[in-house]
Each structure stands twice: as C-alpha cells, then as structure tokens.
Protein backbone atom coordinates (compact mmCIF):
# COMPACT_ATOMS: atom_id res chain seq x y z
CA UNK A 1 0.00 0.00 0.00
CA UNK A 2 0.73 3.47 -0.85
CA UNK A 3 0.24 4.96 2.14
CA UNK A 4 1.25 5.32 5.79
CA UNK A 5 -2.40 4.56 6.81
CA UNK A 6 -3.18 0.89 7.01
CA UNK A 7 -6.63 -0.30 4.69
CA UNK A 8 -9.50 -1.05 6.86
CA UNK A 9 -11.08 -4.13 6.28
CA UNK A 10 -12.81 -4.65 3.83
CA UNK A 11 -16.27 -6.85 3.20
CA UNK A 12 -16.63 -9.96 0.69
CA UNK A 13 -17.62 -8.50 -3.30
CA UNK A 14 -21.42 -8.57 -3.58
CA UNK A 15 -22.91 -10.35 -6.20
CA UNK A 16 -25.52 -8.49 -7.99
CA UNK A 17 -26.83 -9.75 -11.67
CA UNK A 18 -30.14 -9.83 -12.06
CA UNK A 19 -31.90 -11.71 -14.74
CA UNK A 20 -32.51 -8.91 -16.74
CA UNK A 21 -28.47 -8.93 -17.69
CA UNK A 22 -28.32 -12.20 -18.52
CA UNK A 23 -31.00 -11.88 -21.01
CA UNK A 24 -29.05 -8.75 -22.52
CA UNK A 25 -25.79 -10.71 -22.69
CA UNK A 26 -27.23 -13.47 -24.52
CA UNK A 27 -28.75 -11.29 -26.90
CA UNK A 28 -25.85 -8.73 -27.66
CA UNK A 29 -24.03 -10.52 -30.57
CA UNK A 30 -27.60 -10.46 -32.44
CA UNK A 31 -27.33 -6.57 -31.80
CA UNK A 32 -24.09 -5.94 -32.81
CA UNK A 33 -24.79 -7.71 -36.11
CA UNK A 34 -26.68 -5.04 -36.68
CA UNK A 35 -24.44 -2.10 -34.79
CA UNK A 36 -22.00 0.25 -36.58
CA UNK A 37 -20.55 2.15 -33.58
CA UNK A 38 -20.54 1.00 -30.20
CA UNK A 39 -20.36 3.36 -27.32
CA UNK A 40 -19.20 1.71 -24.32
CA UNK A 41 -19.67 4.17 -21.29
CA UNK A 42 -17.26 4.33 -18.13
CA UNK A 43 -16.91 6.14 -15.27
CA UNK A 44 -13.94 8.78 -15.21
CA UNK A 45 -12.99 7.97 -11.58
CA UNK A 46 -13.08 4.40 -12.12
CA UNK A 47 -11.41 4.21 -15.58
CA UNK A 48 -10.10 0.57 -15.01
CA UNK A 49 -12.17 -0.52 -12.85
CA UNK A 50 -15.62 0.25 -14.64
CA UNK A 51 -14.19 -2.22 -17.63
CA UNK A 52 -16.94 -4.96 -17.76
CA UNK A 53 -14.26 -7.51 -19.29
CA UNK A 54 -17.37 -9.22 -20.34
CA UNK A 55 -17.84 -7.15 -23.34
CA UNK A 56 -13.97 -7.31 -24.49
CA UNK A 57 -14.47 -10.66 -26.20
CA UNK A 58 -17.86 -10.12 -27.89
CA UNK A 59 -16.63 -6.99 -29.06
CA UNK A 60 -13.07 -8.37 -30.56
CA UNK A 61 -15.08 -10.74 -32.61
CA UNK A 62 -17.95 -8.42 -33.68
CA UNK A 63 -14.95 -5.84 -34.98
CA UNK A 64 -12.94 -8.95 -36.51
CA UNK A 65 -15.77 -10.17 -38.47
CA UNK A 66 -17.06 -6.61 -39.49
CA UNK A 67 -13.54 -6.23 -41.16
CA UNK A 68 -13.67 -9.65 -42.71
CA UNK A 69 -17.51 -8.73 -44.12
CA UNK A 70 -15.65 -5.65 -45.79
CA UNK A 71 -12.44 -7.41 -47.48
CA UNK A 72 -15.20 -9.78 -48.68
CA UNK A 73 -17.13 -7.77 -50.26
CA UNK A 74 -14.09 -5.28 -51.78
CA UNK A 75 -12.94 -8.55 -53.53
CA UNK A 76 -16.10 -9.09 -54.70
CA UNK A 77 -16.76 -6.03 -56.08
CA UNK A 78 -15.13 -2.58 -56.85
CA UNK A 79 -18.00 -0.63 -55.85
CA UNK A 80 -18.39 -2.19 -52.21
CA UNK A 81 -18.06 0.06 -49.01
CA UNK A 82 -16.74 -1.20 -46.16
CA UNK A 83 -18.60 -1.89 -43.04
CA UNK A 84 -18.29 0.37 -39.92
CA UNK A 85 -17.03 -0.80 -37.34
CA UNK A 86 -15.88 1.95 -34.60
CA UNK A 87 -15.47 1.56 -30.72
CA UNK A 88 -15.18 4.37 -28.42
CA UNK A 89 -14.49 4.45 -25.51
CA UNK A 90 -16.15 7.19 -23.61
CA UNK A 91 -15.34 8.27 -20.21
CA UNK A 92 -18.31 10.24 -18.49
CA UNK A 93 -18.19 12.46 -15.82
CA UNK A 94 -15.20 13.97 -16.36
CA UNK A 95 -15.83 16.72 -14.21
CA UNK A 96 -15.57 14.63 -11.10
CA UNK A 97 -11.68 13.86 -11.89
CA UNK A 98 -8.80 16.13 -11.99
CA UNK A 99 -8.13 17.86 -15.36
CA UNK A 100 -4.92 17.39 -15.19
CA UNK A 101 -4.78 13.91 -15.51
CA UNK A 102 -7.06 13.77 -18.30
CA UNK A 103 -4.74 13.90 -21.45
CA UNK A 104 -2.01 11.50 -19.73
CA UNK A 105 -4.20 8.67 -19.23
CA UNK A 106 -5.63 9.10 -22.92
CA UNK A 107 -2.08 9.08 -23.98
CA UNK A 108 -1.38 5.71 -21.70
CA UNK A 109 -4.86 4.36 -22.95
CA UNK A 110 -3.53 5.11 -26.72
CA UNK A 111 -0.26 3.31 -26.48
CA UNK A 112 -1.88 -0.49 -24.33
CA UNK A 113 -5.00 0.17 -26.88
CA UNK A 114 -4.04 1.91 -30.28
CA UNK A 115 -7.73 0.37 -31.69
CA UNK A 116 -9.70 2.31 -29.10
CA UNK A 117 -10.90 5.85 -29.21
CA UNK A 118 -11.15 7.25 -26.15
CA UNK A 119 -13.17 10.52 -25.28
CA UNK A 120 -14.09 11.86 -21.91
CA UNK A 121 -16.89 14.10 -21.29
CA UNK A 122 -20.01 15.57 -18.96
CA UNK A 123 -23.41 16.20 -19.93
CA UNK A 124 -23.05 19.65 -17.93
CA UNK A 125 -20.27 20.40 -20.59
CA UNK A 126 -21.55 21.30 -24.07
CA UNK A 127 -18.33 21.17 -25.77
CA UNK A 128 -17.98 17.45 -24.94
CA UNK A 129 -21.01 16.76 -25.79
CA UNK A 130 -20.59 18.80 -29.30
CA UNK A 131 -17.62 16.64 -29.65
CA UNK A 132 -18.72 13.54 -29.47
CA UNK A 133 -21.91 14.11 -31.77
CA UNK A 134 -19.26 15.86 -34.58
CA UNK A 135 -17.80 12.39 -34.38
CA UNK A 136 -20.82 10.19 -35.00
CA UNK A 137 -21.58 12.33 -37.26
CA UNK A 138 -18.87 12.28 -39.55
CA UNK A 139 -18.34 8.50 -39.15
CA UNK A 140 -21.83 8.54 -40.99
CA UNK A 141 -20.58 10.94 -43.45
CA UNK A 142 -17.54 8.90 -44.40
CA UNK A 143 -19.51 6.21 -45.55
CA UNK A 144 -22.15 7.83 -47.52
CA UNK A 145 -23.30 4.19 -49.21
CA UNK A 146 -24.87 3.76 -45.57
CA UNK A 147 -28.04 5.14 -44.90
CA UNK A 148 -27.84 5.32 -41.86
CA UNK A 149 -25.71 4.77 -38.67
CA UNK A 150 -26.47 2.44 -35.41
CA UNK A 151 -24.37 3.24 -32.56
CA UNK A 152 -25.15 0.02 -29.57
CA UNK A 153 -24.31 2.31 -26.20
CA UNK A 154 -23.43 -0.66 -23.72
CA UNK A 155 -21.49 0.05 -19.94
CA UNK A 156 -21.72 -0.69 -16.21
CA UNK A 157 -24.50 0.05 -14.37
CA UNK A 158 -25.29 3.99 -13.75
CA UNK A 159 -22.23 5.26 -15.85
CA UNK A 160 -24.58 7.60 -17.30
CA UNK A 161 -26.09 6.28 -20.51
CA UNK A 162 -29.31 7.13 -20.46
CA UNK A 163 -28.38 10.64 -19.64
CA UNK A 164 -25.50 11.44 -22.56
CA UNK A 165 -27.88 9.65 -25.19
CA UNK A 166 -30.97 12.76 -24.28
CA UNK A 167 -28.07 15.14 -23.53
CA UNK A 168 -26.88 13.96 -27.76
CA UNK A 169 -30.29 13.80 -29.05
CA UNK A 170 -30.17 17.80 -27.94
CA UNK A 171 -27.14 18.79 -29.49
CA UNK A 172 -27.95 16.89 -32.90
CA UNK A 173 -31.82 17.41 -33.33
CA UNK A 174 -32.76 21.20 -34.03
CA UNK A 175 -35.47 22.88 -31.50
CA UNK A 176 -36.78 21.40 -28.77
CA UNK A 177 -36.39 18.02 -27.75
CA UNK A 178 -38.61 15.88 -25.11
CA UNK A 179 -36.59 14.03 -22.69
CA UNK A 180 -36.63 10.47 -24.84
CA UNK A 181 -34.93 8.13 -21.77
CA UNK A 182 -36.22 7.90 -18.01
CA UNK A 183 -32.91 8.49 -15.31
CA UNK A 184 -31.92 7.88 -12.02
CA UNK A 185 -28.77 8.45 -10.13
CA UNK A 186 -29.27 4.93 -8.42
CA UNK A 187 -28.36 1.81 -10.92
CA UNK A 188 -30.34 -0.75 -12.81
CA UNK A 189 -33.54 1.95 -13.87
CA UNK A 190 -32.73 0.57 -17.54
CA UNK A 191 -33.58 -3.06 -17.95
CA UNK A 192 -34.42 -3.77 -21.29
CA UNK A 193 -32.95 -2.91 -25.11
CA UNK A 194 -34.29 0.86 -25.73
CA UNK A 195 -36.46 1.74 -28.88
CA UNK A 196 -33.93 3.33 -31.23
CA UNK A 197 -33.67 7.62 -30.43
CA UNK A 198 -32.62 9.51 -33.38
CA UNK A 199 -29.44 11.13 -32.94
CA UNK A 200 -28.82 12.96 -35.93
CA UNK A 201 -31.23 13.75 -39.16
CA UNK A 202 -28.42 14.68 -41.82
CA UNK A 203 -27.11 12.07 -41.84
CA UNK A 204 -29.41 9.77 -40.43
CA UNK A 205 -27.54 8.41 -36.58
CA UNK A 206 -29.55 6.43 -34.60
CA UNK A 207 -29.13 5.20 -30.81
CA UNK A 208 -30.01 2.23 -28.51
CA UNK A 209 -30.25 1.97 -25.01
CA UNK A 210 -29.20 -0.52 -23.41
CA UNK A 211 -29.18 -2.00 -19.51
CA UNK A 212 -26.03 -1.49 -17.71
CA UNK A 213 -24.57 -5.14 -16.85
CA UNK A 214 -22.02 -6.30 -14.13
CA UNK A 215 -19.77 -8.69 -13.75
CA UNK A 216 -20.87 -11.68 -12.87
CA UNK A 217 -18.59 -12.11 -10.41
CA UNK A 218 -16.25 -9.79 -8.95
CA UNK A 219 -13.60 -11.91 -8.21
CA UNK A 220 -11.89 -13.35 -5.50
CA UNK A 221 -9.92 -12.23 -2.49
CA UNK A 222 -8.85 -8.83 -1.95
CA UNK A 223 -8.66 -7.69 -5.03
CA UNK A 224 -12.53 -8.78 -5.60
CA UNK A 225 -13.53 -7.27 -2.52
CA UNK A 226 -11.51 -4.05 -3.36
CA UNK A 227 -13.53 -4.19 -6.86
CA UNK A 228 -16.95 -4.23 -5.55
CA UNK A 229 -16.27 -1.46 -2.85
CA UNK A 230 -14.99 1.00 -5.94
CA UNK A 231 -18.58 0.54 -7.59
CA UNK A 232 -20.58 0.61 -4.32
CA UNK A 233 -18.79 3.93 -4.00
CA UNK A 234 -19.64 5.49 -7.43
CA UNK A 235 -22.86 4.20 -7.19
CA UNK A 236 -22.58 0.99 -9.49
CA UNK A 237 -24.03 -1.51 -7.55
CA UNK A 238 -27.24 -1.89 -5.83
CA UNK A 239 -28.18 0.34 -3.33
CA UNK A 240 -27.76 -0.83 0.00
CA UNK A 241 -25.16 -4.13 -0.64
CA UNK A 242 -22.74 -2.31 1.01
CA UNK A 243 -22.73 -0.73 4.58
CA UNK A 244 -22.72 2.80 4.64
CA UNK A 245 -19.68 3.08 7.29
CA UNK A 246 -18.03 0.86 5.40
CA UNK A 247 -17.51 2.85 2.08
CA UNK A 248 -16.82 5.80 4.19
CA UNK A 249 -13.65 3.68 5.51
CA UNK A 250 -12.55 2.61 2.23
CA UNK A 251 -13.11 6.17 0.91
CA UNK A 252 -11.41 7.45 3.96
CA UNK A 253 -8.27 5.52 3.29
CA UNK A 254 -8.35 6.44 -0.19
CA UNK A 255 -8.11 10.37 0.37
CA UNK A 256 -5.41 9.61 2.97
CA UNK A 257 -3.37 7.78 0.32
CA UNK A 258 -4.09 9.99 -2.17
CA UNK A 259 -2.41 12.89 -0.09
CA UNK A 260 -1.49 11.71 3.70
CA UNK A 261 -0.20 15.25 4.45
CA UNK A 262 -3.47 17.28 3.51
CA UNK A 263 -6.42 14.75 2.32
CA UNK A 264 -9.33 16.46 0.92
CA UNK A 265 -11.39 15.68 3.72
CA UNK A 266 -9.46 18.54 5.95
CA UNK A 267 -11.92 21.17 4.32
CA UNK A 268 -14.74 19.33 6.01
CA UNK A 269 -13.49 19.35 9.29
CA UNK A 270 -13.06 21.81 12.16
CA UNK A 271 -9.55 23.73 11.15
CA UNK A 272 -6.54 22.40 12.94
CA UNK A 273 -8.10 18.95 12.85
CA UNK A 274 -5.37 16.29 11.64
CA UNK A 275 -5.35 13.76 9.13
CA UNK A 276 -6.91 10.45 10.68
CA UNK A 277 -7.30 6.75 9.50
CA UNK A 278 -10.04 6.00 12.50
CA UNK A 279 -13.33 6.33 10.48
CA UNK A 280 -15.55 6.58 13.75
CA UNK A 281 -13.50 9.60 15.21
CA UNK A 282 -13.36 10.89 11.73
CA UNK A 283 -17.17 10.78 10.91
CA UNK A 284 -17.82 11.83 14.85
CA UNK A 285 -16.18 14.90 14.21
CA UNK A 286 -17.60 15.38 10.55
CA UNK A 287 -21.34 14.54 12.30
CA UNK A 288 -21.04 17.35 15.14
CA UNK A 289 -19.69 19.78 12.38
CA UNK A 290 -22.91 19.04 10.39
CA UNK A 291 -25.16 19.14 13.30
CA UNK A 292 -26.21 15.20 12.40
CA UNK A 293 -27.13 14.46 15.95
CA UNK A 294 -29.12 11.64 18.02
CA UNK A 295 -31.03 12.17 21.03
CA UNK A 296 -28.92 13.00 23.78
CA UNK A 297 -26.14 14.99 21.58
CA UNK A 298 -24.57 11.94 20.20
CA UNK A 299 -22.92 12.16 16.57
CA UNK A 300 -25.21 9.99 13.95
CA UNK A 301 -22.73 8.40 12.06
CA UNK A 302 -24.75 6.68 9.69
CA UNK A 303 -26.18 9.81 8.47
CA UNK A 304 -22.33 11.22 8.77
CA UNK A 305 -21.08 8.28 6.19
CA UNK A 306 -24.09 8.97 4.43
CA UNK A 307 -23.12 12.96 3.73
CA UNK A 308 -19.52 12.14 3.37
CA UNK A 309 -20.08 9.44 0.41
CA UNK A 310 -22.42 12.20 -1.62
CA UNK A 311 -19.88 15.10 -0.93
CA UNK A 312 -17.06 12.82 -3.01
CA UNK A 313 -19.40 11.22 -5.17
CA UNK A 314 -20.78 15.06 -5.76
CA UNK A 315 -17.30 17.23 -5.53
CA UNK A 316 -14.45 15.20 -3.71
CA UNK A 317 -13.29 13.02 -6.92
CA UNK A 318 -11.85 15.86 -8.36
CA UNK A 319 -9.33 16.61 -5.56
CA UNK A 320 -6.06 15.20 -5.87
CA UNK A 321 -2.63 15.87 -6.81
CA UNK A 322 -0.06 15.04 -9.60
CA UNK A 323 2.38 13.53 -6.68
CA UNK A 324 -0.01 10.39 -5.51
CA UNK A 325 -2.31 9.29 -8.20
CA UNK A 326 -5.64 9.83 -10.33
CA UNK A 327 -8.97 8.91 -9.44
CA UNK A 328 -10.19 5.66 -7.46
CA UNK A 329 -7.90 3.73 -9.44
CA UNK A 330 -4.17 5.55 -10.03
CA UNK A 331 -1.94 5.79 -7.16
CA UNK A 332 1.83 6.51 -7.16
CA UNK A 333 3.77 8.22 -4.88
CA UNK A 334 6.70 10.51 -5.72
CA UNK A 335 9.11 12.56 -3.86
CA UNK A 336 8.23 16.35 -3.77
CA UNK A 337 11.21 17.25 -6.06
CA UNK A 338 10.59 14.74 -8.45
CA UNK A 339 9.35 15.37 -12.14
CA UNK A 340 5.55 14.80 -11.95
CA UNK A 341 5.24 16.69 -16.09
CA UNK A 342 2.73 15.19 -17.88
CA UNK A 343 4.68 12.42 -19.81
CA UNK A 344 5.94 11.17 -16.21
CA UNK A 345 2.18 10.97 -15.04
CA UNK A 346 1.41 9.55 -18.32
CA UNK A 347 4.60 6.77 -17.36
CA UNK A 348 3.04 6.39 -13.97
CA UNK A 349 -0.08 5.50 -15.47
CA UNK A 350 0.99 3.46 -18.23
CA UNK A 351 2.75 0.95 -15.05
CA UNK A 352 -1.00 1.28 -13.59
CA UNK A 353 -2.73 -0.19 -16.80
CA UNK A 354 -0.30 -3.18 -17.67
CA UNK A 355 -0.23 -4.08 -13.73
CA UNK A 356 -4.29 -4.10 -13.93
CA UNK A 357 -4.38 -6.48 -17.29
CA UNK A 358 -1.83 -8.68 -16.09
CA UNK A 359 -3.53 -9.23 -12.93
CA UNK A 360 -6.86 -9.66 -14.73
CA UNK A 361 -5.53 -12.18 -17.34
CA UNK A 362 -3.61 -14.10 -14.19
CA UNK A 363 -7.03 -14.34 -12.68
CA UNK A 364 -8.75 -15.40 -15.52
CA UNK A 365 -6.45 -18.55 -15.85
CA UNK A 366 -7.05 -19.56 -12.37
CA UNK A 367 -10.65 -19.36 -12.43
CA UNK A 368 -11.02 -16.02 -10.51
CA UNK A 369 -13.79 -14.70 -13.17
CA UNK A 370 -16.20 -16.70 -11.90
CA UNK A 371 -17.19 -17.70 -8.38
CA UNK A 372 -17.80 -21.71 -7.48
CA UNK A 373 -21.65 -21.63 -7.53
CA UNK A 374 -21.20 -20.36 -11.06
CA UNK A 375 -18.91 -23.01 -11.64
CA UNK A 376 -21.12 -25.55 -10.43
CA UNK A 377 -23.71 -24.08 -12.41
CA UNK A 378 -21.74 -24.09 -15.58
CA UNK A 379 -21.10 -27.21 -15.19
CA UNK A 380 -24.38 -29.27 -14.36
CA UNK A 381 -25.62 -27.06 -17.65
CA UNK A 382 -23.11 -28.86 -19.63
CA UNK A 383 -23.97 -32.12 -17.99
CA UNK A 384 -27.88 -31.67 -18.83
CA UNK A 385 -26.81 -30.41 -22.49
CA UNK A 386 -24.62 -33.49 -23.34
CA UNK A 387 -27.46 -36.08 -21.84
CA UNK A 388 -30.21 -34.21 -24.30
CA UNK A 389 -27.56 -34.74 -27.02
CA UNK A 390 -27.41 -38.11 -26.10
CA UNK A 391 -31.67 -38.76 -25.60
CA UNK A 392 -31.65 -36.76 -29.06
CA UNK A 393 -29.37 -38.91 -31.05
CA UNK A 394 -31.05 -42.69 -29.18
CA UNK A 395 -34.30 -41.09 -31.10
CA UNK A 396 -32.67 -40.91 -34.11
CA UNK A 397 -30.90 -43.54 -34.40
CA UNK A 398 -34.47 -45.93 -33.62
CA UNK A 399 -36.51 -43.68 -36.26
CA UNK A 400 -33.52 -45.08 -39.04
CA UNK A 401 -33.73 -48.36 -37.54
C-alpha cells in the first residue's frame, strides 16, 4: 500500500446480476450484427475498474468479423463500401476527476489500446457533448453508401447512458427536444434494449439503449472485494449491498493515500483537525460539524457516512494531486522534487494499466472470473446439455432403424 495509513477491512464483493443482464448478454451478438458504432460508457474515476471484461471478447469478434464482411465484399466487387465498425471508448463524468490527468491517461490508454478511441466528457459540458456528436456524425458521413448509422451504447451500471444519449439527441436534433430516456442516479432503472432515439437527421444516426450489466462475479480475495467497494462507491451496484460506514472507511483511506499530508477531507473538518485513519473519530467529528445528531447529543454516524459518500461522489473526486495518483484507481507516490510533467504521469499511469491487465488475465487462468456456484452451475448445464444430445441422437438412431 501506498500509504502510511493501514486499509481497513474490507467486506466480501457482492454479487448483484439480475436476470434482466443475462438476457441482454445473450442477446448482444444479435445486436451488434446489426451495430455500426458501439459506445461503451465508463466512469472517469473508475477508468479501469468500470471495464466490464465481459464485453472485451464479444466486441473483438464483432470488430474482426465486421472487417472480414468488408475485405469480402471489396474482392467481390469494386463498388463495395466497407462496413463500420468503430469503438469508443467514452469516459463520463469527467468533471468529477482532476483535469490534469485527463490527457495522460488518454495518452497511456492510446499506447496499451491503439484500436480504441477514447473521449471523456459531462453532460453539464456542451463542448464534450458537441464533440462527441461531430464524431458520429462524420463517421456517418464517411460512408455515404450507408443510410444510416447504429451506434449500440453498452457500460456498467449507472455510468450515465441514459443521460448522454438525451443530452446527444439535444445537441444533434434542431429545437426542442422531449426528454426520450427515463434516469436515475441509483443503478439498474434501464432493464431492457431501448427503442432506437434519433441522434442525428443529416445524416441519419440512430441510438439504442441498453441495460447497464455487471460482472458476474467480482472476483476473488482482496482484489474482488476491493472491486466491488470502488462501484458501491460510485454508485454501481445496488443500493444498499454495502454498509454505509463501510464505504466511508474505504473512501477514507483512499483520500489519505491519495495525499497523507493534507487529504481532501481537511476542508470538512473543524480547522486544525489532523489527518486520521479512525473512520468513527473521523465521521464523529464530521457529524457534530454538520449538526447530524441523536437524542442526547450523540454524533449519527450513519447519516455522517451517508453525507460524506455524496460530498465525493458530488465534488471530492476531483481533488487530488499530480504527486499520488488519479482517481479511485491511479496511485503513485513521488518525492516532492521529483518530475511529476505530464509524460511522467502519463509513465506512472501506463505501469497502472499493464499491472491491472496482467492481474486480470492471471485471474482469468485460475478461475477467478467466476465464483464456485457459477462453476457448479456451468457445469451441471453442460452435464444436462450433453445427456439431451445423447436422448436426441437414441431417437434418431431408432426412427432409421
């Protein structure tokens, strides 16, 4: 660990995947036969983190086979276009990370991914919004011999989908727009494949919604539980799977390690107050400051963690410095004279990437993406499979007879 404050404990990963997921993951490859752009939303403070690894494969082969489709059909015939086949990567809610670290990580993200496009925005921020609907737009008109564009917008829960696609249909449909998707700031509103919402008339762009999914699993051990308590803190999990006091721990190590000298969390507190790894003095102090009181004059914690989860989620992602790290997921630490320029944040965070995939590939070999009921599952599936094989091909084989 980064930091001279030790990591509180922290609980098993939550599993959350309701059924509605499952049906959209079995039914995503028919989408994408049909999809031109895909969209995949993640959260800016969780960059890494908010990957559903899920999608990686199922996208690979939906791009592969695209560009097979259009060498096909160029050998075929002269006139041919070629299929579309764009991924971007967007990064939403940029305004709850630090500018600054912004262009380094696309940088880092460019050299482990030079096939992904990467854009971050905010639906508060026009220009990012004007951005990204100039480049659906001119994807379309690159390849005039399609009449129109499908862009598949697929993510973790409560990245924001439903929000940038009405914030898009703004920008790109002249006068005023109705609000075409239903929001919420708590995850799993959307549960089912969206009508399609125009995006753009000239050219013709249209949209679908779809349900945020999860992992399946979050994985084992620490680094599992360390998962899940990232997305219980930006809101990506179910409501109420994780204990309020909890996240406020986690979070309160988090701004410790992030600067130990003068964590964020200072401003909140009474001035003089040092920095403190003990979340019950810490949200004791914060609850008397905020006049959260029980009966009798005692501090209400709860309602303490409460406040002091919003006030990040809200304003406290975006504090942090160039010295210790980026977001819920980037942490270095550097001496104070130290060069911390943007290519050696951009270094720092390239280390940060290739550490993540190699741990995720390690765990994927072991087993680690999915847990043993799943496993079990998986495998009494196959068993029931093979035996209606079997049934199937005794029928058969008496109808020749």
């Amino acid at each position: 660990m980064l930091s001279r404050f030790l990591p509180p404990p922290l609980p098993p990963p939550q599993s959350w995947y309701p059924g509605h997921m499952t049906q959209f993951s079995r039914i995503l490859p028919n989408l994408l036969a049909r999809t031109d752009v895909v969209l995949e939303l993640r959260d800016a403070r969780l960059p890494i983190s908010s990957v559903n690894r899920n999608f990686e494969g199922v996208l690979n082969r939906w791009r592969t086979e695209r560009v097979q489709l259009s060498k096909h059909a160029a050998a075929s015939s002269s006139h041919a276009g070629a299929r579309v086949a764009e991924r971007i990567v967007v990064f939403n809610k940029r305004d709850l990370v630090p500018e600054w670290g912004i262009t380094p990580f696309q940088n880092a993200m460019a050299a482990k991914f030079p096939d992904q496009r990467t854009m971050f925005v905010s639906w508060n921020r026009p220009k990012d919004l004007k951005a990204l609907s100039g480049l659906l737009v001119n994807i379309a008109r690159e390849h005039p011999h399609i009449p129109e564009v499908n862009v598949l917008v697929v993510g973790m829960p409560n990245v924001g989908k439903s929000t940038l696609l009405n914030s898009l249909r703004d920008i790109g449909i002249p006068g005023p727009t109705p609000k075409a998707l239903r929001t919420s700031a708590q995850p799993g509103l959307t549960r089912a494949l969206s009508t399609r919402l125009k995006l753009s008339i000239d050219p013709l762009v249209y949209s679908y919604d779809t349900p945020g999914v999860m992992l399946p699993f979050l994985g084992r051990g620490e680094r599992g539980a360390e998962r899940g308590i990232k997305l219980a803190l930006i809101a990506g999990i179910k409501e109420g799977l994780y204990d309020d006091e909890a996240l406020a721990a986690y979070l309160l190590y988090r701004l410790n390690a992030l600067h130990g000298t003068d964590p964020a969390y200072l401003a909140l507190l009474p001035m003089g107050t040092p920095p403190t790894d003990d979340v019950h003095d810490f949200l004791g102090l914060l609850a008397l400051r905020l006049g959260m009181l029980q009966r009798g004059g005692i501090p209400d914690l709860v309602r303490a963690a409460r406040w002091f989860v919003r006030w990040w989620r809200e304003k406290g992602g975006a504090l942090s410095t160039r010295s210790t790290g980026w977001g819920l997921d980037f942490e270095w630490r550097v001496a104070a004279n130290v060069d911390v320029s943007d290519a050696a944040v951009q270094a720092h965070m390239e280390e940060c990437i290739e550490r993540y995939v190699a741990e995720d590939a390690r765990e994927e070999e072991e087993g680690g993406a999915i847990s043993a009921t799943q496993e079990r599952k998986r495998i009494r599936e196959d068993k029931l499979a093979k035996r209606a094989l079997r049934v199937k091909g005794r029928l058969a084989a008496k109808r020749g007879g």
